[in-house]
C-alpha atoms as a PDB file:
ATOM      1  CA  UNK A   1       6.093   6.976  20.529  1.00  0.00           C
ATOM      2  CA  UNK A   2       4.216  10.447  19.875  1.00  0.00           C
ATOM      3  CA  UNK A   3       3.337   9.456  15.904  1.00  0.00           C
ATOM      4  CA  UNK A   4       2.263   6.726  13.623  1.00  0.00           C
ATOM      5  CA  UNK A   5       4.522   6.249  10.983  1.00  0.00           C
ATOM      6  CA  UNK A   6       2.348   5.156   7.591  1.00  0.00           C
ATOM      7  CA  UNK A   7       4.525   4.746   4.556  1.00  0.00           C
ATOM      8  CA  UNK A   8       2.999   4.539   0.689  1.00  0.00           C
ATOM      9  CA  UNK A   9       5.594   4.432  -2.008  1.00  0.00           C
ATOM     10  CA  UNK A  10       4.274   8.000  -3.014  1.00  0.00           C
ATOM     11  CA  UNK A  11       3.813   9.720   0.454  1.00  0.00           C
ATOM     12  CA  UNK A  12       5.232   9.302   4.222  1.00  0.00           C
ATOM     13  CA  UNK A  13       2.708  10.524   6.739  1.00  0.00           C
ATOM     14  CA  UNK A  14       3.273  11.023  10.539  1.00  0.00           C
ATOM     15  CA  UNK A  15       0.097  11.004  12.447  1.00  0.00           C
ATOM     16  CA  UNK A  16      -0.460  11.892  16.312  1.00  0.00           C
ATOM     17  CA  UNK A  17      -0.763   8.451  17.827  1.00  0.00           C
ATOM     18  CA  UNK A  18      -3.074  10.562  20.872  1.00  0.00           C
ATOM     19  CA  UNK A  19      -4.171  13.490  19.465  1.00  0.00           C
ATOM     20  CA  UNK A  20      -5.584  16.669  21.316  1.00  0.00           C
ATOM     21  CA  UNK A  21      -9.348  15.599  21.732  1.00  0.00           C
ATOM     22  CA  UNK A  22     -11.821  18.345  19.983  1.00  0.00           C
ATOM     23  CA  UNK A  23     -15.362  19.137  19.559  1.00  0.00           C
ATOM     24  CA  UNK A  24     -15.629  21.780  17.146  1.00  0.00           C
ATOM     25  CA  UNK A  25     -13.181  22.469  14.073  1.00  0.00           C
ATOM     26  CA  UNK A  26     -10.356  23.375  14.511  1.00  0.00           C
ATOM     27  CA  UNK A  27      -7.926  26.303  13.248  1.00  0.00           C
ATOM     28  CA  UNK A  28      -5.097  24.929  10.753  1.00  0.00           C
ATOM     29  CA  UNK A  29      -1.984  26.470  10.505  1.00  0.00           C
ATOM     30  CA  UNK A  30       0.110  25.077   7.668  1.00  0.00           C
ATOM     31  CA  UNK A  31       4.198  24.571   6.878  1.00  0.00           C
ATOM     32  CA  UNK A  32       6.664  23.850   4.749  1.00  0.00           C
ATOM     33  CA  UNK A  33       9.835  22.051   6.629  1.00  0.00           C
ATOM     34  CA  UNK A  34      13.418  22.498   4.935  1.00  0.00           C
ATOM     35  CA  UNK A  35      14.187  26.149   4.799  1.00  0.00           C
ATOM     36  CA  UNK A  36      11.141  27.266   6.920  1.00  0.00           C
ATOM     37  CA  UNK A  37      11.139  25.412   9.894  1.00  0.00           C
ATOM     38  CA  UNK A  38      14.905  23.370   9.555  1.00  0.00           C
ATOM     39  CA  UNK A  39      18.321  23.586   7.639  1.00  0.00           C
ATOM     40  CA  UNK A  40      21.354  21.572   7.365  1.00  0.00           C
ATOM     41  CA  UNK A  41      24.030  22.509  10.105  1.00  0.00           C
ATOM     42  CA  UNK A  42      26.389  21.964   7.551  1.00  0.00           C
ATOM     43  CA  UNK A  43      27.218  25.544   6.021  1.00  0.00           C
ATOM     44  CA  UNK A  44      26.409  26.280   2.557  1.00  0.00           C
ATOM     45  CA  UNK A  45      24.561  23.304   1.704  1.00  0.00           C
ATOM     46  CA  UNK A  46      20.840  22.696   0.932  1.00  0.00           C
ATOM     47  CA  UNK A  47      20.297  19.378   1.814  1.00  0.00           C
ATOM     48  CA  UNK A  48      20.976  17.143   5.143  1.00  0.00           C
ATOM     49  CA  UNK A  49      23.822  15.054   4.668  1.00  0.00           C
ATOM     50  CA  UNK A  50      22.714  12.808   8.034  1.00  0.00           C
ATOM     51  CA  UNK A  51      19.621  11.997   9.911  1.00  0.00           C
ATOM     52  CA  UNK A  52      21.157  14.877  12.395  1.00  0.00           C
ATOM     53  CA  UNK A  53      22.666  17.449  10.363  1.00  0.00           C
ATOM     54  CA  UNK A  54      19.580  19.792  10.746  1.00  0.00           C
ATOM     55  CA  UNK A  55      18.725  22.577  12.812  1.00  0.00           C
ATOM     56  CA  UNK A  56      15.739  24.650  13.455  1.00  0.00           C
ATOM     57  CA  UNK A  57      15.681  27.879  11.225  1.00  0.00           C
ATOM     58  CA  UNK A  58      16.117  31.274  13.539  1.00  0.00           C
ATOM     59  CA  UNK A  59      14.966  34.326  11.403  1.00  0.00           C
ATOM     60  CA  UNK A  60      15.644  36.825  14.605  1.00  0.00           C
ATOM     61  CA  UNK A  61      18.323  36.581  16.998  1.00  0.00           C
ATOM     62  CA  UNK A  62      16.647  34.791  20.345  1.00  0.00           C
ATOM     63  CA  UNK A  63      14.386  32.906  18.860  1.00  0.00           C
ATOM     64  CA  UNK A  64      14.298  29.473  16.660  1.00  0.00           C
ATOM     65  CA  UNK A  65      11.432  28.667  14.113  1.00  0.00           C
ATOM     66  CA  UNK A  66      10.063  26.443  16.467  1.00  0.00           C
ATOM     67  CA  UNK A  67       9.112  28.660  19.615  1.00  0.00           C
ATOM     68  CA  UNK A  68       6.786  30.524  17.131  1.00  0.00           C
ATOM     69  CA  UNK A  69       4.768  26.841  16.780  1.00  0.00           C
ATOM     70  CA  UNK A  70       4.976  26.790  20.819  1.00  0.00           C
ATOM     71  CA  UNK A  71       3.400  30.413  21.028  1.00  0.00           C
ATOM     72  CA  UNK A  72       0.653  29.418  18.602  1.00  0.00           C
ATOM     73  CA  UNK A  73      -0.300  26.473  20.559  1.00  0.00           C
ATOM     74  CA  UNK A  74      -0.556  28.176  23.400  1.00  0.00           C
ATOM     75  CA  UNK A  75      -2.471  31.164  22.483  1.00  0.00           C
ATOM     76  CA  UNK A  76      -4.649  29.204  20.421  1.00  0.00           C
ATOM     77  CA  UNK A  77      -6.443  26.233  21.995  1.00  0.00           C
ATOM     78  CA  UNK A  78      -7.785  24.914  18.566  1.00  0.00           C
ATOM     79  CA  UNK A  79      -4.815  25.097  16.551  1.00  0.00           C
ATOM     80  CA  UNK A  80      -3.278  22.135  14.458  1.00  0.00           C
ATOM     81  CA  UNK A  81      -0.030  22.168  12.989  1.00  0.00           C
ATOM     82  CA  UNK A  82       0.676  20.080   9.414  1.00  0.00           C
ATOM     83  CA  UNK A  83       3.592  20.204   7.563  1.00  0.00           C
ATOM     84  CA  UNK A  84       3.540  19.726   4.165  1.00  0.00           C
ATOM     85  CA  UNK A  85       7.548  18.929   2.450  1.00  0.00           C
ATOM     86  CA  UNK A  86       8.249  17.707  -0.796  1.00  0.00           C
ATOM     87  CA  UNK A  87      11.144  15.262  -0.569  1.00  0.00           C
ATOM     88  CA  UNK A  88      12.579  14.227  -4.013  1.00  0.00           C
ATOM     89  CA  UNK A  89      15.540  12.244  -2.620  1.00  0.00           C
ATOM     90  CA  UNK A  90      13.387   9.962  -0.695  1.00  0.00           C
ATOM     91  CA  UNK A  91      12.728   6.599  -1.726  1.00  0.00           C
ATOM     92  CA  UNK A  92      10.156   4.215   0.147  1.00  0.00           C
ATOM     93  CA  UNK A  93      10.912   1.636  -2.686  1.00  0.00           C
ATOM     94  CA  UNK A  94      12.229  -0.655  -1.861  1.00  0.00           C
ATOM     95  CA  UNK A  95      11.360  -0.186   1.595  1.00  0.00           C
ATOM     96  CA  UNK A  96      14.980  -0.410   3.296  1.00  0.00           C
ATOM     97  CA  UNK A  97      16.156   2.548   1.005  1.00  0.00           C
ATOM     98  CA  UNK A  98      19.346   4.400   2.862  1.00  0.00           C
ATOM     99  CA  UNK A  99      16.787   8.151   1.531  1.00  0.00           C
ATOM    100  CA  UNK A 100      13.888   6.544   3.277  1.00  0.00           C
ATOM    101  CA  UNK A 101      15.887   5.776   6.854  1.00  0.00           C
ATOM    102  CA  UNK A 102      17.923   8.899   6.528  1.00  0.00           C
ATOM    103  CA  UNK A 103      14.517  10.737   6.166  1.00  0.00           C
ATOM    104  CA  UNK A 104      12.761   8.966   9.229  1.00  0.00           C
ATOM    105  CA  UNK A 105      15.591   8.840  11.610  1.00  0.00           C
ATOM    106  CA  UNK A 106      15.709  12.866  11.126  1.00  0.00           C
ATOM    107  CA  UNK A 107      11.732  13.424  11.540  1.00  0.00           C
ATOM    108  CA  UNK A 108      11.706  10.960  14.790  1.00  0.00           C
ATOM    109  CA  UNK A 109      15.051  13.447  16.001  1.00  0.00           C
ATOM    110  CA  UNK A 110      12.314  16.592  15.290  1.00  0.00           C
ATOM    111  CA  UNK A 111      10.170  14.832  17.318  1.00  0.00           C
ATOM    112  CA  UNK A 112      12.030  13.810  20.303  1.00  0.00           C
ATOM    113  CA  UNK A 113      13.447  17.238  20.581  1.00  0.00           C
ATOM    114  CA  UNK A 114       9.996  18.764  20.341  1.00  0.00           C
ATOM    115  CA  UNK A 115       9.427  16.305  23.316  1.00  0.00           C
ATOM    116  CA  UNK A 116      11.778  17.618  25.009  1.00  0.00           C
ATOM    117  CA  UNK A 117      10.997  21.175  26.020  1.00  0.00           C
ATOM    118  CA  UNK A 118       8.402  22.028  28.333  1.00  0.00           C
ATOM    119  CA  UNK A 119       4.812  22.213  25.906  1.00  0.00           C
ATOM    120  CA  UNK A 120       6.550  19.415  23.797  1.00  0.00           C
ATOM    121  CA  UNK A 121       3.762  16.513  24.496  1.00  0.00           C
ATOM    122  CA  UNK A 122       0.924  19.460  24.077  1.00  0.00           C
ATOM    123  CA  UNK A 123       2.522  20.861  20.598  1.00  0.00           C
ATOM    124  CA  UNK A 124       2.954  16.867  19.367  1.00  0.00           C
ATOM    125  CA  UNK A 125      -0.599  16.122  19.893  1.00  0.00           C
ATOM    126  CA  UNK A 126      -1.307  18.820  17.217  1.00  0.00           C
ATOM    127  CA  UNK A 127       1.575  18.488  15.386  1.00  0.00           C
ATOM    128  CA  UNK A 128       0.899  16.373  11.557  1.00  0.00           C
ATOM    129  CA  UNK A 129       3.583  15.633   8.782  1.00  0.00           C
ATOM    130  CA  UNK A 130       3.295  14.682   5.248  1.00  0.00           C
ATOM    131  CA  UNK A 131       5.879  14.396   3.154  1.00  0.00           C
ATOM    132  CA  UNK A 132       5.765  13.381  -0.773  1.00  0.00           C
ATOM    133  CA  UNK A 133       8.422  10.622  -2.085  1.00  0.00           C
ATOM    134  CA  UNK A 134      10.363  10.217  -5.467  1.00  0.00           C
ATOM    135  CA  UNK A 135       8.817   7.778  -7.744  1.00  0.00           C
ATOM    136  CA  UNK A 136      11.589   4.473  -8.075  1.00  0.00           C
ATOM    137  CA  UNK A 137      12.984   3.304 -11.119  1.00  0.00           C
ATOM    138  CA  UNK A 138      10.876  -0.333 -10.486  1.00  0.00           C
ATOM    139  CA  UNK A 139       7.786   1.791 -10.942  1.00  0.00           C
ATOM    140  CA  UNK A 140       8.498   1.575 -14.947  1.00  0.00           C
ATOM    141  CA  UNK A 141       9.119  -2.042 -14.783  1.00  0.00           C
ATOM    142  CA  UNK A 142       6.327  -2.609 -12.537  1.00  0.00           C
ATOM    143  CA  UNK A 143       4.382  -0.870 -15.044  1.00  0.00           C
ATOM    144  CA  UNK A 144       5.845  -1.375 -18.592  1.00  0.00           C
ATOM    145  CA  UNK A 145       4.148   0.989 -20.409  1.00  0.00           C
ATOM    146  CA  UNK A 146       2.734   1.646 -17.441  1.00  0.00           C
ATOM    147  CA  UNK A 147       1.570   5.218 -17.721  1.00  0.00           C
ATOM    148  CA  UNK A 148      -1.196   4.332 -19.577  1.00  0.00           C
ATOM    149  CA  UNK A 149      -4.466   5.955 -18.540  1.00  0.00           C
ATOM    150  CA  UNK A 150      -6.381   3.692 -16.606  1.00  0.00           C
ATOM    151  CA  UNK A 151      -3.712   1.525 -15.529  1.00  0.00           C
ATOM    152  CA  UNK A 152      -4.997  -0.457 -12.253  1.00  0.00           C
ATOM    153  CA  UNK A 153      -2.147  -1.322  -9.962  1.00  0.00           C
ATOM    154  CA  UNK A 154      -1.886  -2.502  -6.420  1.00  0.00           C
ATOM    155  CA  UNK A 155       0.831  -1.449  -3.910  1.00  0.00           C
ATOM    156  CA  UNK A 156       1.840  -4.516  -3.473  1.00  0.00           C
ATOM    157  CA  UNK A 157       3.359  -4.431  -7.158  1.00  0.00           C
ATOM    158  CA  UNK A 158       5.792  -2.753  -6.201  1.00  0.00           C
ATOM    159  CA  UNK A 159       8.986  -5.040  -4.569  1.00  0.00           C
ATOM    160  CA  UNK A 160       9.976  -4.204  -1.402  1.00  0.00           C
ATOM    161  CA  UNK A 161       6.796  -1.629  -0.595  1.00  0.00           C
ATOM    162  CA  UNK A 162       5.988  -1.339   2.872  1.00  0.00           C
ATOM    163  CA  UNK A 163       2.531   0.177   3.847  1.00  0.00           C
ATOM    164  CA  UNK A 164      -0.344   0.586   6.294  1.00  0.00           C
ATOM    165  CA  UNK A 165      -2.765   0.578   3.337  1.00  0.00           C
ATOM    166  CA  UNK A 166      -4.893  -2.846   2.939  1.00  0.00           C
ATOM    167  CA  UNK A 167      -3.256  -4.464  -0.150  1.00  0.00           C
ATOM    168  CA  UNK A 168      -6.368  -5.348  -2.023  1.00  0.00           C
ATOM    169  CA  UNK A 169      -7.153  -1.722  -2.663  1.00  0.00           C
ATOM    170  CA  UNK A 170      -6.074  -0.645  -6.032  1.00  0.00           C
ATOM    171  CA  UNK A 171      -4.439   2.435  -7.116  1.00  0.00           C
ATOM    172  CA  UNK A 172      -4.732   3.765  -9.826  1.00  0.00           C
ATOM    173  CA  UNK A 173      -2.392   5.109 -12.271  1.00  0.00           C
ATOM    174  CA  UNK A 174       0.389   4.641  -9.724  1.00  0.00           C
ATOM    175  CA  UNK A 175       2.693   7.103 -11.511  1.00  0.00           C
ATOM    176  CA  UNK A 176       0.135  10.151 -11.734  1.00  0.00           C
ATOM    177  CA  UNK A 177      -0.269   9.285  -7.713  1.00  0.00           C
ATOM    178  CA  UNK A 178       3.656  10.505  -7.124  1.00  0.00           C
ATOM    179  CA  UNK A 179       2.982  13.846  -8.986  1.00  0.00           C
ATOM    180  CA  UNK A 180       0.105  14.455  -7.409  1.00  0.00           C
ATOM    181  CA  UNK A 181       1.803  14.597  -4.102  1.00  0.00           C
ATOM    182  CA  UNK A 182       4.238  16.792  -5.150  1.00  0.00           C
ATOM    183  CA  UNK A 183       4.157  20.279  -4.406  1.00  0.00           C
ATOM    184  CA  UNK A 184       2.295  22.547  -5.863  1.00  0.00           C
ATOM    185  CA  UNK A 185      -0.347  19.322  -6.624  1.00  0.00           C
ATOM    186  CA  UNK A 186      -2.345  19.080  -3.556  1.00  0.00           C
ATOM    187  CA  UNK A 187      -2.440  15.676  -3.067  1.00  0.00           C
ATOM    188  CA  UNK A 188      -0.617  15.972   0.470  1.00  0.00           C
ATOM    189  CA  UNK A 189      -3.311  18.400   1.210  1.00  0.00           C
ATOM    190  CA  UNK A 190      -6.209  15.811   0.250  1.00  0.00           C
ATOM    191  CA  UNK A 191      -4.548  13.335   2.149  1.00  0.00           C
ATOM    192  CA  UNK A 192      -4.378  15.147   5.353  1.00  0.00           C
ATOM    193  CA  UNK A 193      -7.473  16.262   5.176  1.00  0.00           C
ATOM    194  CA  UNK A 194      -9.186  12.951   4.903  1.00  0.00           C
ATOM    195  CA  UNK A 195      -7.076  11.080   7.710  1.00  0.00           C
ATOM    196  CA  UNK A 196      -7.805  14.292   9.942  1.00  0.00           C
ATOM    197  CA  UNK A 197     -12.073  13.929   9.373  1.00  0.00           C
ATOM    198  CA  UNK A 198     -11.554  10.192   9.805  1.00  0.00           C
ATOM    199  CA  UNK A 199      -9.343  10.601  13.250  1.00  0.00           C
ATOM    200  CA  UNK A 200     -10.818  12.949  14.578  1.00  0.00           C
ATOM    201  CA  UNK A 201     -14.498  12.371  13.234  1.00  0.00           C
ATOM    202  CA  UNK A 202     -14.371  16.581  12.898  1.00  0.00           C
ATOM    203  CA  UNK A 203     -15.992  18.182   9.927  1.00  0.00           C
ATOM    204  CA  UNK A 204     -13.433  20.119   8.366  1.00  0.00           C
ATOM    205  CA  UNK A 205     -13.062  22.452   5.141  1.00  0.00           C
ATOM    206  CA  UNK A 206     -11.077  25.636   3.780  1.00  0.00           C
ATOM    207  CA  UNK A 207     -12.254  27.879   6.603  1.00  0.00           C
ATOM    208  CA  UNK A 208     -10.328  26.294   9.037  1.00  0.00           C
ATOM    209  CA  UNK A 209      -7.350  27.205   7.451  1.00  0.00           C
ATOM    210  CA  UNK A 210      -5.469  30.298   8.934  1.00  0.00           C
ATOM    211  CA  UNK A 211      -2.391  30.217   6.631  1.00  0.00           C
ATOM    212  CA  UNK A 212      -0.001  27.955   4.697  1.00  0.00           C
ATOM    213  CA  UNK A 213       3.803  29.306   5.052  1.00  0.00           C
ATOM    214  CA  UNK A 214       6.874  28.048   3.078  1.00  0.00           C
ATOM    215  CA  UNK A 215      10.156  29.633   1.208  1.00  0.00           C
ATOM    216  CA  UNK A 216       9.346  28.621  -2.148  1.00  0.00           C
ATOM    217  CA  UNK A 217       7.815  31.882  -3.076  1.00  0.00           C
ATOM    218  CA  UNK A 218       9.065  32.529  -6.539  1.00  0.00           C
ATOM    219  CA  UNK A 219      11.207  35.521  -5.419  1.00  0.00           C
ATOM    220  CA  UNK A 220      14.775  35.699  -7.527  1.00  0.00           C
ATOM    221  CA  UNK A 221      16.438  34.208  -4.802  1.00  0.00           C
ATOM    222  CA  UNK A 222      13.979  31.496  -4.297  1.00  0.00           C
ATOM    223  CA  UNK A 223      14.169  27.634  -6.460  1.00  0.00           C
ATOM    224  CA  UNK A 224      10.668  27.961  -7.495  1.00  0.00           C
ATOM    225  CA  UNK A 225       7.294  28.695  -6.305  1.00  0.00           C
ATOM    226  CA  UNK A 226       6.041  25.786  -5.759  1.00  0.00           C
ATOM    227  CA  UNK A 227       4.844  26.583  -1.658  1.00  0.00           C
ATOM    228  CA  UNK A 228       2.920  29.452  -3.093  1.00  0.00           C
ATOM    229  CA  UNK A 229       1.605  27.894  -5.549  1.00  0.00           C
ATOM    230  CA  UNK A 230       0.773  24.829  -3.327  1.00  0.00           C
ATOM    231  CA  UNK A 231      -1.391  27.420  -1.134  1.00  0.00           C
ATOM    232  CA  UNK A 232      -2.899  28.915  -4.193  1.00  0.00           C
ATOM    233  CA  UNK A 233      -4.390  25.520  -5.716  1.00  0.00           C
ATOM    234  CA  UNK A 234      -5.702  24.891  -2.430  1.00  0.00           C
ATOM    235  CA  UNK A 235      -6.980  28.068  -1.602  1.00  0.00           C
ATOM    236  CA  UNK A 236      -5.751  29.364   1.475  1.00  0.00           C
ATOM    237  CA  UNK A 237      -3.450  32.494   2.336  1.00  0.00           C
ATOM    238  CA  UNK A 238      -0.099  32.542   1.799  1.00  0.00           C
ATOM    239  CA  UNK A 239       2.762  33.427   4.067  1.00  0.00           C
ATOM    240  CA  UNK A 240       6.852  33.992   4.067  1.00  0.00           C
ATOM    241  CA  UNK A 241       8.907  32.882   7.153  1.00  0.00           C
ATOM    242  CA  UNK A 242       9.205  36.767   7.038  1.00  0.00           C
ATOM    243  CA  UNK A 243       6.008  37.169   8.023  1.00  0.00           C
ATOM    244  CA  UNK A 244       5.671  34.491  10.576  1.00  0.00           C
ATOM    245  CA  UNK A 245       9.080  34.447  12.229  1.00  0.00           C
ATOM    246  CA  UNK A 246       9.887  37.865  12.587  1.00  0.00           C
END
């Protein structure tokens, strides 16, 4: 298994199990899944109806999405991929949710066929995911008028939670903690950030960012902006596939 799975009610996070040992910071390159690096196989439709209807995006005519994460792993011997998708279908409670296994069965696909070319182990290694969750209806029953400010809860108040996190560390406002994972909110960011200083015990900061790419630019064809806002709040240069793909 390349990745630790670590699932929170209001995030999923898929960390390198063995990742690429380094000594000085590294070079970050950031992106957005659905629509920038994957889509549905199924014509005409925006979202995955199974864990394997997805394929990897192709924005020229030889080449899928993917090779371009290949070439930058090659050329670049600090790089570190992290994807950042928002995932509003997905529940994690309760923690047998048919969202939640549809969800993981088609990242653990991602990552087996990543295994499976020649630089797949190499690319894995440097390859993060963090993905934001929709907040469950038992959150408001968990919480009664829960939204109050100051609210302490625990995960473990929520049935059927499943979680690396100790249990006896509070969170809280639980319901702020789903939009703040949400793109544009950064929380995803934060979160990678501090498991990537704490693996990796690497000192790292905006600088170290080279770009953060997604298809949620606000353009009239676009849903929304919310991948260039997402770099914006953080701070880093934006890209469009466009730019990276072709």
């Amino acid at each position: 298994m390349s990745h630790q799975t670590i699932v929170n009610p209001h995030n999923i996070k898929y960390i390198p199990v063995t990742p690429i040992p380094l000594t000085v910071t590294p070079h970050i390159y950031g992106f957005d899944l659905d629509h920038t690096l994957i889509k549905p196989k199924t014509p005409n439709t925006i979202f995955a109806k199974t864990a394997d209807d997805w394929k990897y995006m192709q924005f020229t005519k030889d080449e899928p999405a993917i090779e371009k994460l290949f070439k930058i792993v090659e050329k670049d011997p600090l790089a570190i991929i992290v994807i950042f998708t928002n995932q509003g279908g997905v529940l994690t409670v309760p923690a047998n949710s048919k969202s939640y296994n549809k969800f993981n069965m088609k990242i653990k696909l991602i990552l087996e066929d990543i295994m499976s070319h020649k630089n797949g182990e190499e690319l894995l290694r440097r390859l993060w995911i963090y993905s934001s969750t929709k907040k469950p209806a038992s959150l408001k029953k968990a919480n009664g008028i829960s939204a109050k400010k100051g609210k302490v809860m625990k995960l473990t108040d929520l049935k059927g939670v499943k979680s690396s996190n100790s249990a006896s560390k509070p969170i809280v406002n639980l319901e702020d903690k789903f939009t703040e994972m949400r793109k544009p909110e950064v929380g995803l960011y934060k979160e990678f950030m501090k498991d990537f200083k704490e693996k990796m015990a690497i000192p790292v900061d905006l600088k170290c960012w080279k770009w953060y790419c997604g298809d949620a630019a606000g353009r009239k064809s676009d849903f929304s902006d919310s991948d260039k806002a997402f770099a914006e709040n953080i701070g880093i240069r934006f890209k469009l596939p466009e730019d990276i793909f072709i």
